[in-house]
PDB file of N, CA and C in Angstrom:
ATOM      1  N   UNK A   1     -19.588  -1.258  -5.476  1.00  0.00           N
ATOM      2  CA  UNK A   1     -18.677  -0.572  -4.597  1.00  0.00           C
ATOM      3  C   UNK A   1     -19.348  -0.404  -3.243  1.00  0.00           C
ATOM      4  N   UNK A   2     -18.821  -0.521  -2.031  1.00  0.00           N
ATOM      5  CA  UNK A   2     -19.033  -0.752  -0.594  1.00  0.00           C
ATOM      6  C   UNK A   2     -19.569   1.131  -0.421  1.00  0.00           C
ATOM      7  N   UNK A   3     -20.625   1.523  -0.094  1.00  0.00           N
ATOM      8  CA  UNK A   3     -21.128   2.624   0.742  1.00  0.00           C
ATOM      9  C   UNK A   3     -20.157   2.747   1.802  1.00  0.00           C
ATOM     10  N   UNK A   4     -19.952   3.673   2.422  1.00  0.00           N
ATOM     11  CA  UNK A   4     -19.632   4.107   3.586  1.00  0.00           C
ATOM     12  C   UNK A   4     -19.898   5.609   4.261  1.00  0.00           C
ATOM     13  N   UNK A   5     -20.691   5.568   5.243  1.00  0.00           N
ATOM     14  CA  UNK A   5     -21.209   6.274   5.718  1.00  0.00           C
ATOM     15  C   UNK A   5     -20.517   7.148   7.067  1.00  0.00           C
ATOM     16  N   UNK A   6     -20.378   8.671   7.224  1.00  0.00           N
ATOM     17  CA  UNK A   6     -19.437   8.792   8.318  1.00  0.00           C
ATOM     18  C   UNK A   6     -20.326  10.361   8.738  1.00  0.00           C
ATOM     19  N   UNK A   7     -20.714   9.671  10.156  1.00  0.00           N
ATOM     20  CA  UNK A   7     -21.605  10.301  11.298  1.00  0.00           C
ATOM     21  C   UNK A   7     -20.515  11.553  11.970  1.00  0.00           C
ATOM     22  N   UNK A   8     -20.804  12.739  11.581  1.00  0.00           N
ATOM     23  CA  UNK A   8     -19.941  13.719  11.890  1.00  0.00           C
ATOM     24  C   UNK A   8     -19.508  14.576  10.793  1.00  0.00           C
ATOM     25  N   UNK A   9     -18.892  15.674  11.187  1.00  0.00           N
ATOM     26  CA  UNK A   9     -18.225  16.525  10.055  1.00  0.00           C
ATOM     27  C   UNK A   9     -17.397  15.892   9.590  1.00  0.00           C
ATOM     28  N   UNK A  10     -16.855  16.203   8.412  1.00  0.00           N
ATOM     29  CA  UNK A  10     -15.657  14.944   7.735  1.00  0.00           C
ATOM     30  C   UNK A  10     -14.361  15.919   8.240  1.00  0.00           C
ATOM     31  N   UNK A  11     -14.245  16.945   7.926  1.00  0.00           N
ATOM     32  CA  UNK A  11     -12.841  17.378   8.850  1.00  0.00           C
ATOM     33  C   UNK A  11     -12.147  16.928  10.146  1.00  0.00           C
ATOM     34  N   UNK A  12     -13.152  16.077  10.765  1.00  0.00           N
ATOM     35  CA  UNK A  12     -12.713  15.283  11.527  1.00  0.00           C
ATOM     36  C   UNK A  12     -12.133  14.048  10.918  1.00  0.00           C
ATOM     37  N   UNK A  13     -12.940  12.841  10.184  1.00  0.00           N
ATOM     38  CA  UNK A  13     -12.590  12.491   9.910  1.00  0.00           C
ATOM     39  C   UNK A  13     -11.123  12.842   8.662  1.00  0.00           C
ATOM     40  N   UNK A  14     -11.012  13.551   8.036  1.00  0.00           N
ATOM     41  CA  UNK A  14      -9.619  14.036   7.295  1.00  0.00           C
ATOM     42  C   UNK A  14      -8.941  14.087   8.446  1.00  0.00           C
ATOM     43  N   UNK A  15      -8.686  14.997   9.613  1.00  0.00           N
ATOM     44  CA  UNK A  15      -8.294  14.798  10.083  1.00  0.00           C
ATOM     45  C   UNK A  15      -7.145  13.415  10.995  1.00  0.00           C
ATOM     46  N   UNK A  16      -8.387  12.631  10.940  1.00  0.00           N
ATOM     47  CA  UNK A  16      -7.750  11.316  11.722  1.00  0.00           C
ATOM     48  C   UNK A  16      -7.121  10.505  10.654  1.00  0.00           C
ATOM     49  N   UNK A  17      -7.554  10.486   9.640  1.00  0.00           N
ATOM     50  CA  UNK A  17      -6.862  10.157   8.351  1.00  0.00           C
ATOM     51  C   UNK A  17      -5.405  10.419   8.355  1.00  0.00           C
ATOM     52  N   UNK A  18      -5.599  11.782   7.847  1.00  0.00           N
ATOM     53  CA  UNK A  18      -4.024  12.579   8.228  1.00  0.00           C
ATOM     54  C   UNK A  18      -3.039  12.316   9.411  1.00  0.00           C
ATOM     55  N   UNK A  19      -3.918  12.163  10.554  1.00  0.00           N
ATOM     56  CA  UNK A  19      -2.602  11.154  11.490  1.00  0.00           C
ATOM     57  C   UNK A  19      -2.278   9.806  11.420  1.00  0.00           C
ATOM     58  N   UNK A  20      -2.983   9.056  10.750  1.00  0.00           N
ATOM     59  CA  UNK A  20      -3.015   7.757  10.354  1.00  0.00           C
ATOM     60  C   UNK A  20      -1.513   7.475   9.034  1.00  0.00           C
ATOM     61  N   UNK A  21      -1.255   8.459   8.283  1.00  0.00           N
ATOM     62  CA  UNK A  21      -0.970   8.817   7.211  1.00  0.00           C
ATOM     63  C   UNK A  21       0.265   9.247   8.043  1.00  0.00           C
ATOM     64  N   UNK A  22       0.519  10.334   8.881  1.00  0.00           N
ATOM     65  CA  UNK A  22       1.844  11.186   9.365  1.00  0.00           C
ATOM     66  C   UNK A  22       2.380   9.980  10.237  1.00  0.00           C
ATOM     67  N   UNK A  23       1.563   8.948  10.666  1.00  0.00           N
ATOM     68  CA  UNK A  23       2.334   7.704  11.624  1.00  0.00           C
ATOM     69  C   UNK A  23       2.982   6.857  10.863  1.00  0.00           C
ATOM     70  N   UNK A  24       2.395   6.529   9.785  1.00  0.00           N
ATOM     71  CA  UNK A  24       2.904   5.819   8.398  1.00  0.00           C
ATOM     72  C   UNK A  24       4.483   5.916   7.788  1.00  0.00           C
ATOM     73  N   UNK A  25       4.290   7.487   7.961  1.00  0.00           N
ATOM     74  CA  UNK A  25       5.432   7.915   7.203  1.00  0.00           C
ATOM     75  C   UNK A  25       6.519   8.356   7.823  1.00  0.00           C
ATOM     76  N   UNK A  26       6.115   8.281   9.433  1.00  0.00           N
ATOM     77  CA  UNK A  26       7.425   8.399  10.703  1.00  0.00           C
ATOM     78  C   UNK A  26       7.333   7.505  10.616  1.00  0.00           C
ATOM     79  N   UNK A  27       6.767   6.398  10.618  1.00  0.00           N
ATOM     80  CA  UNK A  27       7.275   4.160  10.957  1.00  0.00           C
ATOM     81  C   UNK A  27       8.186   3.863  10.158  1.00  0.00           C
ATOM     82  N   UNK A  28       7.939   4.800   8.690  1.00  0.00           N
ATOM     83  CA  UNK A  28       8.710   4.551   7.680  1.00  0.00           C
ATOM     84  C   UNK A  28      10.116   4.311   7.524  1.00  0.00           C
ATOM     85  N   UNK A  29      10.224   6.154   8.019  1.00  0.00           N
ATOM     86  CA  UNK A  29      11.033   7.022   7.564  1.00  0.00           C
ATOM     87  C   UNK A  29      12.288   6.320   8.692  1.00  0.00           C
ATOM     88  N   UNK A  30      11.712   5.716  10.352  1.00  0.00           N
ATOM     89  CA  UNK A  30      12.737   5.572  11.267  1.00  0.00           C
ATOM     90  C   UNK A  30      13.233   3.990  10.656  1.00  0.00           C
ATOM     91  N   UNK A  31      12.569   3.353   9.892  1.00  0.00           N
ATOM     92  CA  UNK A  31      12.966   1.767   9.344  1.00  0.00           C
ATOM     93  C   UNK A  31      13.856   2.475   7.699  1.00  0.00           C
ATOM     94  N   UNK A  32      13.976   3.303   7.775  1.00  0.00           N
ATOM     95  CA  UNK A  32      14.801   3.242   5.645  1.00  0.00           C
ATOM     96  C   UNK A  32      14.078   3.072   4.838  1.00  0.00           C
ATOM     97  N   UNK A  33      12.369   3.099   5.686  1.00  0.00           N
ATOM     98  CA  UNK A  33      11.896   2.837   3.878  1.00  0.00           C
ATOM     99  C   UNK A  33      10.764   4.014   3.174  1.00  0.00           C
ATOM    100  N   UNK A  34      11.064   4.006   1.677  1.00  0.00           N
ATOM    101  CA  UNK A  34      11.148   4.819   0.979  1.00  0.00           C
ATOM    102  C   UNK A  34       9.467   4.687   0.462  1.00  0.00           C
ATOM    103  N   UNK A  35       8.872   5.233   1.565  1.00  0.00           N
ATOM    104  CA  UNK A  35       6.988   4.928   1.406  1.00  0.00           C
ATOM    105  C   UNK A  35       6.546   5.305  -0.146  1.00  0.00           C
ATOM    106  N   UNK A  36       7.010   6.589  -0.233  1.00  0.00           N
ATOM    107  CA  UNK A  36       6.096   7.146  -1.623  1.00  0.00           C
ATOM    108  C   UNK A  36       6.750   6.260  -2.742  1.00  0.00           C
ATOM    109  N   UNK A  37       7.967   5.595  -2.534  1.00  0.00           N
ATOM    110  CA  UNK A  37       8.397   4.584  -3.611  1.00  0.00           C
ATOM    111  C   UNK A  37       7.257   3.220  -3.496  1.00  0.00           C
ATOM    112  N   UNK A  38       7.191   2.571  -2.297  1.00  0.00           N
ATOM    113  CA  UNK A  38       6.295   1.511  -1.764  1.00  0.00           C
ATOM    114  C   UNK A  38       5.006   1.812  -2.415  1.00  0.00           C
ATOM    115  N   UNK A  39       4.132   3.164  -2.326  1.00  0.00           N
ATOM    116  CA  UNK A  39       2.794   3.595  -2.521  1.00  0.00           C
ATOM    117  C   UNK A  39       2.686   3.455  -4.185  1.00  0.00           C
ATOM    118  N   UNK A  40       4.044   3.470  -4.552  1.00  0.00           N
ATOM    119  CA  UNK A  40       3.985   3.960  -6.267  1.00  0.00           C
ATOM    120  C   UNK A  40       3.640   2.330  -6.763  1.00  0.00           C
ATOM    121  N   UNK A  41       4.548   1.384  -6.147  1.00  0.00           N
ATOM    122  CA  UNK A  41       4.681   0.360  -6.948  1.00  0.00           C
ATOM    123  C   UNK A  41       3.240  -0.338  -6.309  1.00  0.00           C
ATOM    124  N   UNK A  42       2.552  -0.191  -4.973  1.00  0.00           N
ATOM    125  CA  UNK A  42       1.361  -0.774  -4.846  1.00  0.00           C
ATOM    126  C   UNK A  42       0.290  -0.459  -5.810  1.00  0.00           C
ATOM    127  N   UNK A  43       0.286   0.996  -6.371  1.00  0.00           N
ATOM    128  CA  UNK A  43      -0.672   1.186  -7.013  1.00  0.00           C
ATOM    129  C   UNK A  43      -0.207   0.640  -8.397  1.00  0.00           C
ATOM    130  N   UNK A  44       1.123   0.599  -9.024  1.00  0.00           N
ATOM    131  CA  UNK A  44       0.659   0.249 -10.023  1.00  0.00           C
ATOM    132  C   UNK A  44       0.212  -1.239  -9.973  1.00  0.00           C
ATOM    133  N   UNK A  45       0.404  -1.612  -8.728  1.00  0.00           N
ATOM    134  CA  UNK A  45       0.362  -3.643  -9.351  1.00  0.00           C
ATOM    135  C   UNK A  45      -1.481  -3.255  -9.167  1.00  0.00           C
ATOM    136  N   UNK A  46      -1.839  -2.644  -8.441  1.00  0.00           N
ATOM    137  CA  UNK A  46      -3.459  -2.302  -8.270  1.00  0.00           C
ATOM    138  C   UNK A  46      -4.466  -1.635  -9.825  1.00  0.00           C
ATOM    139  N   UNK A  47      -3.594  -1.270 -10.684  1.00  0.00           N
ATOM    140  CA  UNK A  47      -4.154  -0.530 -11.797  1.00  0.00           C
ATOM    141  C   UNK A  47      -3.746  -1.844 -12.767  1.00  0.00           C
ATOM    142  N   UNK A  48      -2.865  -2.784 -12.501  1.00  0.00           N
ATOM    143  CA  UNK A  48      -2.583  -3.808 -13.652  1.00  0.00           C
ATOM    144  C   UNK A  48      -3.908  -5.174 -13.108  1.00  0.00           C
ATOM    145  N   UNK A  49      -4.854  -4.701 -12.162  1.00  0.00           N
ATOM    146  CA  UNK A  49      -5.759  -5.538 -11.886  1.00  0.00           C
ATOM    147  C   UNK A  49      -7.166  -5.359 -12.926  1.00  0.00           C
ATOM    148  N   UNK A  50      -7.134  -3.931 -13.551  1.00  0.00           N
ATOM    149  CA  UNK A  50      -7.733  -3.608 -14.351  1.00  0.00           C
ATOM    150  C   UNK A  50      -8.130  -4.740 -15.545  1.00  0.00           C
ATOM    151  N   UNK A  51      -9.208  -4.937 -16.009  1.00  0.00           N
ATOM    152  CA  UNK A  51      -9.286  -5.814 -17.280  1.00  0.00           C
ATOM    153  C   UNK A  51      -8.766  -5.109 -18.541  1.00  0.00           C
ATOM    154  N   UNK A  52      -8.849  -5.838 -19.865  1.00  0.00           N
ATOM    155  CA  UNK A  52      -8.731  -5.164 -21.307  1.00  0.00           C
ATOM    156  C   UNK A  52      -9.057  -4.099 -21.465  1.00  0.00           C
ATOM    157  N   UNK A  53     -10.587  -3.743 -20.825  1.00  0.00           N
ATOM    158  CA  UNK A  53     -11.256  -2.569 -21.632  1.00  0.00           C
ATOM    159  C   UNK A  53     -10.962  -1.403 -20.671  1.00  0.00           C
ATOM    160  N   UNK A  54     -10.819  -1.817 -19.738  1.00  0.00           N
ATOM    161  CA  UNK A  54     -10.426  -0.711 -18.189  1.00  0.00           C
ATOM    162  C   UNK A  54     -11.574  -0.838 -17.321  1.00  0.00           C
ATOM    163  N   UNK A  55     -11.913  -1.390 -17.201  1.00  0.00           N
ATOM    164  CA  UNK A  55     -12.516  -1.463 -15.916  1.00  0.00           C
ATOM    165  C   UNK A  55     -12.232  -2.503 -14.993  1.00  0.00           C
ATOM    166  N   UNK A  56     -12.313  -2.255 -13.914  1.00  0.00           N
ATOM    167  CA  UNK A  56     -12.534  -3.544 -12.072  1.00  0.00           C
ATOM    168  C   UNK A  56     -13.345  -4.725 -12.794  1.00  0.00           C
ATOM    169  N   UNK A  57     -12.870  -5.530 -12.094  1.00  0.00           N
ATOM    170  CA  UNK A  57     -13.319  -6.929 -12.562  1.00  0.00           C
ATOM    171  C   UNK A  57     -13.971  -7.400 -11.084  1.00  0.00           C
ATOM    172  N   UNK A  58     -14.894  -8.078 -10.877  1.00  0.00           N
ATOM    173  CA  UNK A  58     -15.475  -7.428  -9.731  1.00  0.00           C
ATOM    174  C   UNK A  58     -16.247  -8.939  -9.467  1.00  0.00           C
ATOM    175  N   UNK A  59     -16.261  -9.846  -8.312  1.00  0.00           N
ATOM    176  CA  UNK A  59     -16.900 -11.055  -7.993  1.00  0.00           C
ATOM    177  C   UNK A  59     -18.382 -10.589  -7.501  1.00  0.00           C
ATOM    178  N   UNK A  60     -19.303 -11.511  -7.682  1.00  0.00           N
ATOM    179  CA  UNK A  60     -20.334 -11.003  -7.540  1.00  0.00           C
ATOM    180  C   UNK A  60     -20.984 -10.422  -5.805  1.00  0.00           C
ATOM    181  N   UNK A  61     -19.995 -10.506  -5.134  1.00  0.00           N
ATOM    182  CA  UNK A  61     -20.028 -10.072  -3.953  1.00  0.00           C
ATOM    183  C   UNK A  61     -19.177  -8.649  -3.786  1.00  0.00           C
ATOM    184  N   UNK A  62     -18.715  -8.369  -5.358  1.00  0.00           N
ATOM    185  CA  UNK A  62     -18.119  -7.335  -5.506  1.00  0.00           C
ATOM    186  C   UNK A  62     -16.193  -7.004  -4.949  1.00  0.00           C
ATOM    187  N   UNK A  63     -15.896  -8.187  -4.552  1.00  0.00           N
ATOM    188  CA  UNK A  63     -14.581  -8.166  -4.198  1.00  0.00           C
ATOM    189  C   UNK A  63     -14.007  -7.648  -5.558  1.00  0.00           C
ATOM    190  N   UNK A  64     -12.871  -7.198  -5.680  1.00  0.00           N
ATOM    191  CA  UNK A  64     -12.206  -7.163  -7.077  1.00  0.00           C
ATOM    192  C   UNK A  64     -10.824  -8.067  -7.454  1.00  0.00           C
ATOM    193  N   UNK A  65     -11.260  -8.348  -8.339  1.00  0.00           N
ATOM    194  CA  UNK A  65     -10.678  -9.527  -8.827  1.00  0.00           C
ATOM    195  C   UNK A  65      -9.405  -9.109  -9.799  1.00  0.00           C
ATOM    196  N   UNK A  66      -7.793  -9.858  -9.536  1.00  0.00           N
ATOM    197  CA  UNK A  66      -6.983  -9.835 -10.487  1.00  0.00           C
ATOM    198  C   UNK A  66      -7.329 -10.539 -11.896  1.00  0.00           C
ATOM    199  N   UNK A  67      -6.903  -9.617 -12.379  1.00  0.00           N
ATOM    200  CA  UNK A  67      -6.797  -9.983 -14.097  1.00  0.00           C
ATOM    201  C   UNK A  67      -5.810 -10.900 -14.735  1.00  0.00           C
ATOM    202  N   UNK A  68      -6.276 -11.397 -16.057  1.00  0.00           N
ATOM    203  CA  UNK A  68      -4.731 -11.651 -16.650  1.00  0.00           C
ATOM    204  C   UNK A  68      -3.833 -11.309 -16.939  1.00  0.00           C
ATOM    205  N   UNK A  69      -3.653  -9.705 -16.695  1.00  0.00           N
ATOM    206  CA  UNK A  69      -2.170  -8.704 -16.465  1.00  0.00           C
ATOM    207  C   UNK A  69      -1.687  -8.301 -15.687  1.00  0.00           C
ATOM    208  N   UNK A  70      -2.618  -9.058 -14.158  1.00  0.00           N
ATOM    209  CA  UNK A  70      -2.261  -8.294 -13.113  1.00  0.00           C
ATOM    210  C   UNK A  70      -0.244  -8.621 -12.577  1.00  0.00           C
ATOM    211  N   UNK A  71       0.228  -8.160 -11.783  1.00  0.00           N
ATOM    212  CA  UNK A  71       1.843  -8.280 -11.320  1.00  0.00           C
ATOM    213  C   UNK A  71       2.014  -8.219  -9.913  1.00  0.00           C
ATOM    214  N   UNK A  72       1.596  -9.005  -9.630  1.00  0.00           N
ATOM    215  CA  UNK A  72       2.176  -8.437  -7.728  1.00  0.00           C
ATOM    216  C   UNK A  72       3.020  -7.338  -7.476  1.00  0.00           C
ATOM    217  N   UNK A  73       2.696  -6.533  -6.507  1.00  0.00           N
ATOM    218  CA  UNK A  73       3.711  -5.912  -6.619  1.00  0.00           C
ATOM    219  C   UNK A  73       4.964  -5.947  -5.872  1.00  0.00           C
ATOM    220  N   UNK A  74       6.513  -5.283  -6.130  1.00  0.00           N
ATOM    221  CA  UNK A  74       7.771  -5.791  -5.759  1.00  0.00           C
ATOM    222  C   UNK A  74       8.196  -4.543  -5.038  1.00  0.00           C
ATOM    223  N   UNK A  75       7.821  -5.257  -3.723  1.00  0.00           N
ATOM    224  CA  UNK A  75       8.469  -3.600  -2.657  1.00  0.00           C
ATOM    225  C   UNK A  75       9.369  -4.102  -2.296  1.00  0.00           C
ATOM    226  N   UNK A  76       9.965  -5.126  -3.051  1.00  0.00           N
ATOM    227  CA  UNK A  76      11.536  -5.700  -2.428  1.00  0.00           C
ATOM    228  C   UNK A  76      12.282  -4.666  -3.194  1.00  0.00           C
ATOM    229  N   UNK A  77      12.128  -3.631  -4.500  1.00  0.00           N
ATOM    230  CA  UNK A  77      12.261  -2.870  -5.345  1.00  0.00           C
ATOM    231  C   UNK A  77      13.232  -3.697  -6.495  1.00  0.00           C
ATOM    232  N   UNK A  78      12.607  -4.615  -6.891  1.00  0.00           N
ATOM    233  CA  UNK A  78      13.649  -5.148  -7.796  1.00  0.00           C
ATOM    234  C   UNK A  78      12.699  -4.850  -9.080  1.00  0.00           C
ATOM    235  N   UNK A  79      11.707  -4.422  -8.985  1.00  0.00           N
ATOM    236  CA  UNK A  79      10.530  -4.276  -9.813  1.00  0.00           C
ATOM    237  C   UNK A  79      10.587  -5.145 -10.828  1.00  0.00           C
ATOM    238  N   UNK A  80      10.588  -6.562 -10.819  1.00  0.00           N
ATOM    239  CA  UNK A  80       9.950  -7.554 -11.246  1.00  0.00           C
ATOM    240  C   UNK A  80       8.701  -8.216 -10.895  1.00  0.00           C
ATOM    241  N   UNK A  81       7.665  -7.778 -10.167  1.00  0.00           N
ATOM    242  CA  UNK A  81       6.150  -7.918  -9.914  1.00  0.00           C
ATOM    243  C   UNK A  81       6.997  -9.739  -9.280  1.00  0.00           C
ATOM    244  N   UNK A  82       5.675  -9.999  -8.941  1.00  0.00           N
ATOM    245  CA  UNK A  82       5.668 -11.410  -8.104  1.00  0.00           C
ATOM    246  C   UNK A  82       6.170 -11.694  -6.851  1.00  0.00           C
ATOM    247  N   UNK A  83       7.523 -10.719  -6.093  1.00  0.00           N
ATOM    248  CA  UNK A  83       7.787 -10.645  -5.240  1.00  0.00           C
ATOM    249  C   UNK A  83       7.152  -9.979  -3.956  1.00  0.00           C
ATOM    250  N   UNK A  84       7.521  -9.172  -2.841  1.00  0.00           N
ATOM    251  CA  UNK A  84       6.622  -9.099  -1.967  1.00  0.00           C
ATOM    252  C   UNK A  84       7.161  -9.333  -0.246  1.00  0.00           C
ATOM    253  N   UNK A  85       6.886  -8.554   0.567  1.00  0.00           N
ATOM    254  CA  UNK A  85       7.251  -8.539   1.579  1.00  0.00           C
ATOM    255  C   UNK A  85       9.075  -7.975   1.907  1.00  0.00           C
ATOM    256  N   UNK A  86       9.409  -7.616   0.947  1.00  0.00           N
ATOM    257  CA  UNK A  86      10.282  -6.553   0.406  1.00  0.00           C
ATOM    258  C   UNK A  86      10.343  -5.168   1.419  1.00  0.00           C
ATOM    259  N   UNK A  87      11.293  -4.503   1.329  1.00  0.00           N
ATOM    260  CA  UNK A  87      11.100  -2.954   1.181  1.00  0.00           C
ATOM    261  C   UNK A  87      11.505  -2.064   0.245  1.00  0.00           C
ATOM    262  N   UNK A  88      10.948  -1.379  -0.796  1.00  0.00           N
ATOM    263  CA  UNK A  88      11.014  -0.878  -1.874  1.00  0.00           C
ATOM    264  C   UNK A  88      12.051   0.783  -1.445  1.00  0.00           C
ATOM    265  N   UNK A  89      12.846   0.812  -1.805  1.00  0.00           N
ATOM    266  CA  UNK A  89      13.610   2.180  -1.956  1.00  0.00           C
ATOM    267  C   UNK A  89      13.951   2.340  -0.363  1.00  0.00           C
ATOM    268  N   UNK A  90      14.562   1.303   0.276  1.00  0.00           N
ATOM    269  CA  UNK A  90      14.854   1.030   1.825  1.00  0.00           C
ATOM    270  C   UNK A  90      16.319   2.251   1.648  1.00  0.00           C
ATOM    271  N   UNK A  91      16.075   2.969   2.232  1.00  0.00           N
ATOM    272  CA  UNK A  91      17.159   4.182   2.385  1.00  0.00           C
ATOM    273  C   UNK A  91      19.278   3.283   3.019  1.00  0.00           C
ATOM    274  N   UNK A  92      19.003   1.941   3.546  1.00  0.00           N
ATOM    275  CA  UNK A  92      20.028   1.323   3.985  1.00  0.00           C
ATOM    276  C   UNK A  92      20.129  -0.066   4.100  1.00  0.00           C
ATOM    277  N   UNK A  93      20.894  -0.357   4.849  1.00  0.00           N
ATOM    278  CA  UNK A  93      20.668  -1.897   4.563  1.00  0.00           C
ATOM    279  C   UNK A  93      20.705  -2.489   5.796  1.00  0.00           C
ATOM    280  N   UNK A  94      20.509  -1.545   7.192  1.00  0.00           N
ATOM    281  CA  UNK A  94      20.744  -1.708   8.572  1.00  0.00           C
ATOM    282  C   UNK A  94      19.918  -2.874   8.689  1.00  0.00           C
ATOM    283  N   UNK A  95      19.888  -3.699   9.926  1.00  0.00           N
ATOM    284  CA  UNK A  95      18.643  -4.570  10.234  1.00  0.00           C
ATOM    285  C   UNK A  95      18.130  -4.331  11.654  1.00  0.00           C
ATOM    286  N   UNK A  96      16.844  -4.008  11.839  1.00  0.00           N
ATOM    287  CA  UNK A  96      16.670  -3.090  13.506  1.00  0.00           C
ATOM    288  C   UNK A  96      16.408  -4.284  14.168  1.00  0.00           C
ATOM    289  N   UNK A  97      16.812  -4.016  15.041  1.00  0.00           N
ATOM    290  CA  UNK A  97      16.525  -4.822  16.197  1.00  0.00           C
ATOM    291  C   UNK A  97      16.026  -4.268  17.820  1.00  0.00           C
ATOM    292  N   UNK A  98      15.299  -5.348  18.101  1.00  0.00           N
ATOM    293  CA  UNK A  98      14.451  -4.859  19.145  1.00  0.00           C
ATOM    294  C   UNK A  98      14.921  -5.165  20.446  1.00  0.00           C
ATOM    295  N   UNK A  99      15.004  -4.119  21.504  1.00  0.00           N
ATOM    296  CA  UNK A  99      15.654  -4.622  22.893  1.00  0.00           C
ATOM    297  C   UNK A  99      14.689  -4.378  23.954  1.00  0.00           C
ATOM    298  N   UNK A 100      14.357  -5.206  24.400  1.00  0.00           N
ATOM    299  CA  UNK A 100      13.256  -4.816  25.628  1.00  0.00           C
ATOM    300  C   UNK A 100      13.835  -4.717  27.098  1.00  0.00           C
ATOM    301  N   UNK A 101      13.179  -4.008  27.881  1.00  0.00           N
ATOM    302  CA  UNK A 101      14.020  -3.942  29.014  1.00  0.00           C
ATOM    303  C   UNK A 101      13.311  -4.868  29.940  1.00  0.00           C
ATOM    304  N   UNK A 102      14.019  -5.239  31.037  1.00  0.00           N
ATOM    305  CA  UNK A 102      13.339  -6.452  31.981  1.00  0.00           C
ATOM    306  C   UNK A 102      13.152  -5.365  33.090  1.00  0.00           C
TER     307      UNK A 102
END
């Protein structure tokens, strides 16, 4: 597992976290989509990376490696794993569009 080291009080860092996190979930919330649904189905396709016995399967450079149970996960929300680039629990079916001004 990767060290990481952080120069300062960590309430700072929580901090910047936490706005990282509150921008997330306004980007979300103004597009229809349904994050804590998105967060649910990432983690589980992330816990089906797990091997047999439960543990990370891990390359020797330590990347972690999918298993033979792993499922992509389906934030298109059709929750059939393999799909992807989806939005999972999209509150509508609007399509935004962008207008720039000249």
């Amino acid at each position: 597992m990767a060290e990481v080291s952080v120069a300062g009080p960590l309430d700072r860092l929580a901090h910047e976290l936490a706005d990282v996190v509150y921008v997330a979930y306004g980007t979300a919330l103004v597009h229809g989509i349904d994050l804590d649904a998105v967060l649910a189905e990432v983690h589980r396709a992330n816990m089906s990376k797990l091997g047999p016995d439960g543990e990370v399967l891990r390359r020797a450079d330590g990347k972690v490696l999918k298993g033979e149970h792993y499922r992509a996960p389906d934030v298109a929300g059709g929750g059939g794993g393999g799909g992807g680039g989806g939005r999972a629990g999209r509150t509508g079916s609007r399509a935004k569009t962008a207008t720039l001004a000249a």
